[in-house]
Protein backbone atom coordinates (compact mmCIF):
# COMPACT_ATOMS: atom_id res chain seq x y z
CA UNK A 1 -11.82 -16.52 -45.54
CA UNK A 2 -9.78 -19.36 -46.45
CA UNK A 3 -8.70 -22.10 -43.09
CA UNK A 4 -5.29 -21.10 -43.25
CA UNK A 5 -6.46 -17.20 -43.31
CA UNK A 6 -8.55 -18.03 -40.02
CA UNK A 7 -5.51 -19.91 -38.37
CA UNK A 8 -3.26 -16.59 -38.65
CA UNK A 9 -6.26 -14.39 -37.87
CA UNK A 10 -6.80 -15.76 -34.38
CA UNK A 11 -3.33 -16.41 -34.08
CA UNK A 12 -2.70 -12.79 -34.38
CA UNK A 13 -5.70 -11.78 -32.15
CA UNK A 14 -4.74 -14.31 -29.16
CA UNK A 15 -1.19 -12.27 -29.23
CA UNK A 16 -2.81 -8.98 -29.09
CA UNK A 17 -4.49 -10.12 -26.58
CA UNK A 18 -2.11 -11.05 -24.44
CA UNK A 19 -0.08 -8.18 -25.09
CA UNK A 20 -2.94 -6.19 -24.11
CA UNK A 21 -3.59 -8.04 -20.75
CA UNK A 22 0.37 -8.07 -19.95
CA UNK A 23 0.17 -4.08 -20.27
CA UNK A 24 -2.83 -3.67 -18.03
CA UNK A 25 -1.50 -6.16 -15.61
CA UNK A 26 1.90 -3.85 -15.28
CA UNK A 27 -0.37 -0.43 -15.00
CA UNK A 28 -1.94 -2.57 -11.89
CA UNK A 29 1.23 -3.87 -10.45
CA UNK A 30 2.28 -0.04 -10.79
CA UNK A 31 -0.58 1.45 -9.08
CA UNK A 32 -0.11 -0.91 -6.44
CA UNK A 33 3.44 -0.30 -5.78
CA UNK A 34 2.39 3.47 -5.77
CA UNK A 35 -0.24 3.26 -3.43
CA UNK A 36 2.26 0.82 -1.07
CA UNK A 37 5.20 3.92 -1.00
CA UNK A 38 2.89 6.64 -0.72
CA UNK A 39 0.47 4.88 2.53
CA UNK A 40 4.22 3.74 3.49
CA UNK A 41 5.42 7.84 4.09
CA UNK A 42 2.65 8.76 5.11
């Protein structure tokens, strides 16, 4: 694997994985807010 080849490789994995954590930090923002409304009417 070339430099340049390694450059866009982690590139392109860094991205995923912020993708990645940006989805599992709205699932827990979402399951919070869920939990808050439904202790809330109860």
């Amino acid at each position: 694997m070339t430099p340049e080849e390694e450059t866009e490789y982690r590139r392109r994995r860094k991205s995923r994985n912020l993708v990645v954590a940006g989805t599992l930090l709205f699932f827990v923002v979402l399951f919070y807010a869920i939990t808050i409304v439904r202790i809330g009417d109860g």
